[in-house]
PDB file of N, CA and C in Angstrom:
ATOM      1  N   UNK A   1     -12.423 -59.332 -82.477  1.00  0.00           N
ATOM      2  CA  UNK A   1     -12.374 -57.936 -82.840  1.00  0.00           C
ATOM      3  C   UNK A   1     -10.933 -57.467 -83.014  1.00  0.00           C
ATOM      4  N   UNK A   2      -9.818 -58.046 -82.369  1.00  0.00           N
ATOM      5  CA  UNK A   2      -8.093 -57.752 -82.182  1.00  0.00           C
ATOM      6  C   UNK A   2      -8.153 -57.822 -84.082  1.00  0.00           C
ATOM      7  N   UNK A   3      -8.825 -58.890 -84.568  1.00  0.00           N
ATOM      8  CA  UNK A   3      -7.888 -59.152 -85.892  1.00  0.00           C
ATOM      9  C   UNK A   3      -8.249 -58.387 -86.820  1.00  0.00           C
ATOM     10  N   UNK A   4      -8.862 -57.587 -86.535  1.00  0.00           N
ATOM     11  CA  UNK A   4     -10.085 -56.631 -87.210  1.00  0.00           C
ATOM     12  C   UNK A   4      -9.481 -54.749 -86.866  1.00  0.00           C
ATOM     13  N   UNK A   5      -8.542 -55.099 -86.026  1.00  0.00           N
ATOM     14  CA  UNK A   5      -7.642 -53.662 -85.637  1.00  0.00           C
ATOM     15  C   UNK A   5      -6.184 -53.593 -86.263  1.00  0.00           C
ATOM     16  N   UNK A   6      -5.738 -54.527 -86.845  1.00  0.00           N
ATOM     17  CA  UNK A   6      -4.476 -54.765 -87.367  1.00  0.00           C
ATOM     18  C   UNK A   6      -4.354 -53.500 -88.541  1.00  0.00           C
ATOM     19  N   UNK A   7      -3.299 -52.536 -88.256  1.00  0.00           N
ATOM     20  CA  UNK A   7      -3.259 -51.287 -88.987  1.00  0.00           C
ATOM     21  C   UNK A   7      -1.811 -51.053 -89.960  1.00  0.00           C
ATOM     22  N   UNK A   8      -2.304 -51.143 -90.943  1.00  0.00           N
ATOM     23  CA  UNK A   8      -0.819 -50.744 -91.827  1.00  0.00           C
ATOM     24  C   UNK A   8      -0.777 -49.149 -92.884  1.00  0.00           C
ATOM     25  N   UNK A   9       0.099 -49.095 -93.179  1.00  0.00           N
ATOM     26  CA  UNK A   9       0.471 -47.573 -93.625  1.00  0.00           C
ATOM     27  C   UNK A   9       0.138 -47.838 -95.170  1.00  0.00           C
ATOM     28  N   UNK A  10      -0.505 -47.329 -95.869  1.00  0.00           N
ATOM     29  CA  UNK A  10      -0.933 -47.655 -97.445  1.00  0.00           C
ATOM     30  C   UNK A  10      -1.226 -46.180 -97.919  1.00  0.00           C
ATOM     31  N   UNK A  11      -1.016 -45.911 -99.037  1.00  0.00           N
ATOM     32  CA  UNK A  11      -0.456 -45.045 -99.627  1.00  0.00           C
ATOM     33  C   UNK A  11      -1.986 -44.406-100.681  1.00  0.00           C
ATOM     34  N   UNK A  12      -2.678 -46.114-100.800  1.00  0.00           N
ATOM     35  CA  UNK A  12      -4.067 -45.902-101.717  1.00  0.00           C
ATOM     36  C   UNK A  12      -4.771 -44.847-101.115  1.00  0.00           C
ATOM     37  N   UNK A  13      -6.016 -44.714-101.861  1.00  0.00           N
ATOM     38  CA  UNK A  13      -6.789 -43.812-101.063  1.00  0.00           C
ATOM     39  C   UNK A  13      -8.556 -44.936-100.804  1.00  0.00           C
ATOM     40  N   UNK A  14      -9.054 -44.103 -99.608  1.00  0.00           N
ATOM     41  CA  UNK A  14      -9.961 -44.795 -98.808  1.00  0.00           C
ATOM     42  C   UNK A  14     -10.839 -45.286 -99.670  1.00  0.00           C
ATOM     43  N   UNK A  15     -11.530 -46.350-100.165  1.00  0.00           N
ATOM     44  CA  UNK A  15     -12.507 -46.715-100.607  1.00  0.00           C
ATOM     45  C   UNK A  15     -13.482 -46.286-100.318  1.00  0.00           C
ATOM     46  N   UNK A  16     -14.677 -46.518-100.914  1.00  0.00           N
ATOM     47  CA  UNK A  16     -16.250 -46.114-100.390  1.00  0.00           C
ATOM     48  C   UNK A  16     -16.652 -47.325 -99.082  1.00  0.00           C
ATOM     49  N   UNK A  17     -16.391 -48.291 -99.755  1.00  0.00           N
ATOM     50  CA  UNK A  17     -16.765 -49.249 -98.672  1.00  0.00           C
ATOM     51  C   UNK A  17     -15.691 -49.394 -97.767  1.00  0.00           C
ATOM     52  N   UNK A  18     -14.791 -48.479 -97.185  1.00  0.00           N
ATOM     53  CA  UNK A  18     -14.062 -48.703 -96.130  1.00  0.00           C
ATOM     54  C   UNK A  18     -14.446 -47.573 -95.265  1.00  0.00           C
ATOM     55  N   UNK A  19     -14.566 -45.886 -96.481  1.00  0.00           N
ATOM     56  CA  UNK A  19     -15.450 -45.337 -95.426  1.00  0.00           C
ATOM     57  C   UNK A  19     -16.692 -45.501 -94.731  1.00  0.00           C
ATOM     58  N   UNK A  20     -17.614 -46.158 -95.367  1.00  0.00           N
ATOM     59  CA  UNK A  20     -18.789 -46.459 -94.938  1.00  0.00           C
ATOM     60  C   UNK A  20     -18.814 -47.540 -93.572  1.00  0.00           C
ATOM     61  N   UNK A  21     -17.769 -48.403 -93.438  1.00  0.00           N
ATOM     62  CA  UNK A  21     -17.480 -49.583 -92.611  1.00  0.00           C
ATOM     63  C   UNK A  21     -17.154 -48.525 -91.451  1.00  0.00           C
ATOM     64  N   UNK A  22     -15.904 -47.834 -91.811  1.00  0.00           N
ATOM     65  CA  UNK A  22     -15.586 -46.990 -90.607  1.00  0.00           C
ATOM     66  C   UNK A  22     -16.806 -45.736 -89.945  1.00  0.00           C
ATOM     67  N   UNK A  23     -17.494 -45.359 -90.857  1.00  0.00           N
ATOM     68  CA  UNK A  23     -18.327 -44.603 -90.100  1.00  0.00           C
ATOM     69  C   UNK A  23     -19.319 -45.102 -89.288  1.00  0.00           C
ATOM     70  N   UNK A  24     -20.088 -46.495 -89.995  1.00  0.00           N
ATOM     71  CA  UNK A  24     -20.403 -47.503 -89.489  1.00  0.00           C
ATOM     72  C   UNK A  24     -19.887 -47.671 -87.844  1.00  0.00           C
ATOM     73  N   UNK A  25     -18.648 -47.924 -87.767  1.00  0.00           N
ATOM     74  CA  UNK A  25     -17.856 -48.436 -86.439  1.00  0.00           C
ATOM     75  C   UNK A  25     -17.790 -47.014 -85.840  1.00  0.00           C
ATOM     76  N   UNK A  26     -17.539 -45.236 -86.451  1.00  0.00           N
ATOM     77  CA  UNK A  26     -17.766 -44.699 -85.387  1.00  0.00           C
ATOM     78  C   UNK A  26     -19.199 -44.449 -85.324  1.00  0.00           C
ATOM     79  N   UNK A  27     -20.556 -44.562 -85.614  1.00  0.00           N
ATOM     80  CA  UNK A  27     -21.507 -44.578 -84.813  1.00  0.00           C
ATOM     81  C   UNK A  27     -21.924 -45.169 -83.853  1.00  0.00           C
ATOM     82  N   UNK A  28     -21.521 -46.866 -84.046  1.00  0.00           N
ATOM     83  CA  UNK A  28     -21.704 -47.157 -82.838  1.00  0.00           C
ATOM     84  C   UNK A  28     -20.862 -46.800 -81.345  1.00  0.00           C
ATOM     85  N   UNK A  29     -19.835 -46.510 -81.867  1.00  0.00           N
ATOM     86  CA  UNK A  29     -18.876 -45.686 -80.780  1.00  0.00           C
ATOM     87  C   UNK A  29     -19.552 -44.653 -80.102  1.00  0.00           C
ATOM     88  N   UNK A  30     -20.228 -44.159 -81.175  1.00  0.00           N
ATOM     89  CA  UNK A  30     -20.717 -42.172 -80.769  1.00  0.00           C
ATOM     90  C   UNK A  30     -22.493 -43.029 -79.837  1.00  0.00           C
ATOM     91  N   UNK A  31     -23.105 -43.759 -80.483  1.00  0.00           N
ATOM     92  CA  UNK A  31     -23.973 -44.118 -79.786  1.00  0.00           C
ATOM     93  C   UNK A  31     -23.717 -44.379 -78.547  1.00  0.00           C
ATOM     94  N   UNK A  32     -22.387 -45.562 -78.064  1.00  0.00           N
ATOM     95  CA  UNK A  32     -22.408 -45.696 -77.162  1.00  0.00           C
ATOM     96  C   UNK A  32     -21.948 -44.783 -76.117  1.00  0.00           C
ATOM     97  N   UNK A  33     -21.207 -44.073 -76.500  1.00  0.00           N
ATOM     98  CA  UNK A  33     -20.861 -43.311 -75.534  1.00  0.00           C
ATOM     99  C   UNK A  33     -21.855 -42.425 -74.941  1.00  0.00           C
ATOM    100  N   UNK A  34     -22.365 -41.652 -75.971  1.00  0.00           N
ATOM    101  CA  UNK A  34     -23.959 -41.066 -75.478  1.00  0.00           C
ATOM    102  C   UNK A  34     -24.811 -42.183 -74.600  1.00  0.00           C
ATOM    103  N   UNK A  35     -24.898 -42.537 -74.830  1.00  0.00           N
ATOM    104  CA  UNK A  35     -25.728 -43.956 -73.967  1.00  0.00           C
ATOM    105  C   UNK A  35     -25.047 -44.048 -72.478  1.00  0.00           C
ATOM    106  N   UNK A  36     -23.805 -43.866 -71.877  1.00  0.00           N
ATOM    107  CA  UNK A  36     -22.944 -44.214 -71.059  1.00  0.00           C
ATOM    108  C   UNK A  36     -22.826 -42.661 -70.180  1.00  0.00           C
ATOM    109  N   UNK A  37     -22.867 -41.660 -71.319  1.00  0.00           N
ATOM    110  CA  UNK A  37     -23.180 -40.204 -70.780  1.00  0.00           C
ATOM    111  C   UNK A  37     -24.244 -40.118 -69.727  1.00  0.00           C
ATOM    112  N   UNK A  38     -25.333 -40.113 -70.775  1.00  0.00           N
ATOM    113  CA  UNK A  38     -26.507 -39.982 -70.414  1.00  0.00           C
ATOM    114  C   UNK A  38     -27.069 -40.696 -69.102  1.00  0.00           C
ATOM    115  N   UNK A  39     -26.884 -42.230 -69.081  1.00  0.00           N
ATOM    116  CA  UNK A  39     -27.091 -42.796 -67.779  1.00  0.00           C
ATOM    117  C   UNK A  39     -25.837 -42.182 -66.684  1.00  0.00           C
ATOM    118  N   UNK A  40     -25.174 -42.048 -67.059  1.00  0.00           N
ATOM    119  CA  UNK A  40     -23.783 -41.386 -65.800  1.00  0.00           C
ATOM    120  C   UNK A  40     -24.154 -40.080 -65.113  1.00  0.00           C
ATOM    121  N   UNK A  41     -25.185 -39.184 -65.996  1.00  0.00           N
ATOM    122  CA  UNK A  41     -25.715 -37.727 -65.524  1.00  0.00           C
ATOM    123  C   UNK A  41     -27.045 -38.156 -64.789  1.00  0.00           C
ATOM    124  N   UNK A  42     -27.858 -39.152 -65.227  1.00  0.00           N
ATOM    125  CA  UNK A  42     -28.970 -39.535 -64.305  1.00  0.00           C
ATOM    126  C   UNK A  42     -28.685 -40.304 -63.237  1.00  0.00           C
ATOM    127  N   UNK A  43     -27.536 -41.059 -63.205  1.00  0.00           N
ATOM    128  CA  UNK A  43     -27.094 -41.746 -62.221  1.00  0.00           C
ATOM    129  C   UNK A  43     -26.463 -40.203 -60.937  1.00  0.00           C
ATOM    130  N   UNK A  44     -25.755 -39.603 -61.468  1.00  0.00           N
ATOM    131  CA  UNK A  44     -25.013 -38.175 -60.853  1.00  0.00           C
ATOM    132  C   UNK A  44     -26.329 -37.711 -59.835  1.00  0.00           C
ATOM    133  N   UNK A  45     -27.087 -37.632 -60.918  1.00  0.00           N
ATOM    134  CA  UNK A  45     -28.737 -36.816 -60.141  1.00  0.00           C
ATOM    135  C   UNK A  45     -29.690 -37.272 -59.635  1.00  0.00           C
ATOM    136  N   UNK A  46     -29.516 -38.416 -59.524  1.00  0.00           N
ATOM    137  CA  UNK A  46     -30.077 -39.941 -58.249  1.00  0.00           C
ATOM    138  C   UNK A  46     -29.195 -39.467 -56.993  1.00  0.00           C
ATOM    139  N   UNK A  47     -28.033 -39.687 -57.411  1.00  0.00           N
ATOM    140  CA  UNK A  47     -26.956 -39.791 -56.017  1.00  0.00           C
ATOM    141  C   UNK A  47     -27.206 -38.332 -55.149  1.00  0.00           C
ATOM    142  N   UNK A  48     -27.109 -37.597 -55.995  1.00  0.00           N
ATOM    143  CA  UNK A  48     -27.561 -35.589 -55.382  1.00  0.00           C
ATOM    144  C   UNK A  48     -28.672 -35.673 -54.696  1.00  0.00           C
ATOM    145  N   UNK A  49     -29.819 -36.015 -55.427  1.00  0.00           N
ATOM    146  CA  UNK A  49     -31.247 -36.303 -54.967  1.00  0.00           C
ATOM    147  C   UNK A  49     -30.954 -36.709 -53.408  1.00  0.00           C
ATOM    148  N   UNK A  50     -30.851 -38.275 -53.270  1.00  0.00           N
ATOM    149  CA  UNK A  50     -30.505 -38.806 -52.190  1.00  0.00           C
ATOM    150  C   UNK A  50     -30.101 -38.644 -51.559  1.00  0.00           C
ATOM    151  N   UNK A  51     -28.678 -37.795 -51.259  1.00  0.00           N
ATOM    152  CA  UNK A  51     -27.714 -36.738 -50.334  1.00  0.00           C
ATOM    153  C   UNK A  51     -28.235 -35.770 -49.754  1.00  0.00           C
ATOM    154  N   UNK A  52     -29.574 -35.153 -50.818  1.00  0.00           N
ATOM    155  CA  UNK A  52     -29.989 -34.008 -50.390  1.00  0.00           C
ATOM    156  C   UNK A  52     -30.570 -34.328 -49.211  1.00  0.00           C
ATOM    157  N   UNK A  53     -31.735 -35.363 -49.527  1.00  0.00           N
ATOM    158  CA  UNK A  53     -32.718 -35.875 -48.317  1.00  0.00           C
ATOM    159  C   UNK A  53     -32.279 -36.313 -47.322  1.00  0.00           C
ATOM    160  N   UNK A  54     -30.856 -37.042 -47.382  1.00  0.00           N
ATOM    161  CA  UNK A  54     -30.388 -37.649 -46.044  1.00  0.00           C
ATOM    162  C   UNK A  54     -29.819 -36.658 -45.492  1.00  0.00           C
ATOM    163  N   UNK A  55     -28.950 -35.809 -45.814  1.00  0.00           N
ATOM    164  CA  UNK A  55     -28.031 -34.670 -45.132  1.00  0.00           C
ATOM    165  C   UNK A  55     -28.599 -33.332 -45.054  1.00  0.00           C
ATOM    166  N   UNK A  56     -29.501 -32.851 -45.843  1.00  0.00           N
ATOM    167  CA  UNK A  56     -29.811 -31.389 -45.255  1.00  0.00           C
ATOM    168  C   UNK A  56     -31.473 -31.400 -45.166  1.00  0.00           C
ATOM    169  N   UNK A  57     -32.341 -32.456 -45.796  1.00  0.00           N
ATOM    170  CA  UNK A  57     -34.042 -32.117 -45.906  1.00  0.00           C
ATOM    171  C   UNK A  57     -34.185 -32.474 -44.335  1.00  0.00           C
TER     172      UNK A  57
END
């Protein structure tokens, strides 16, 4: 993936198929992160849950 990040300064303008590659690469970005969210807030509200019952129920 390193050889695939190699970035130079070019003057052209973006192709179709370079935007499409890059939007490509940020969805899966945007997927994953939602994915990493989402379990991190259910994970958050497991841990609360559990605190509740041991320390004040």
């Amino acid at each position: 993936m390193a050889d695939e990040m190699v970035v130079s300064y070019s003057d052209k303008p973006v192709t179709e198929a370079q935007k499409a590659k890059d939007f490509e690469e940020h969805a899966k970005t945007y997927e994953a992160f939602m994915g990493w969210t989402k379990w991190g807030i259910i994970g958050n509200v497991i841990l609360l849950i559990a605190l509740y019952f041991i320390f004040i129920h």
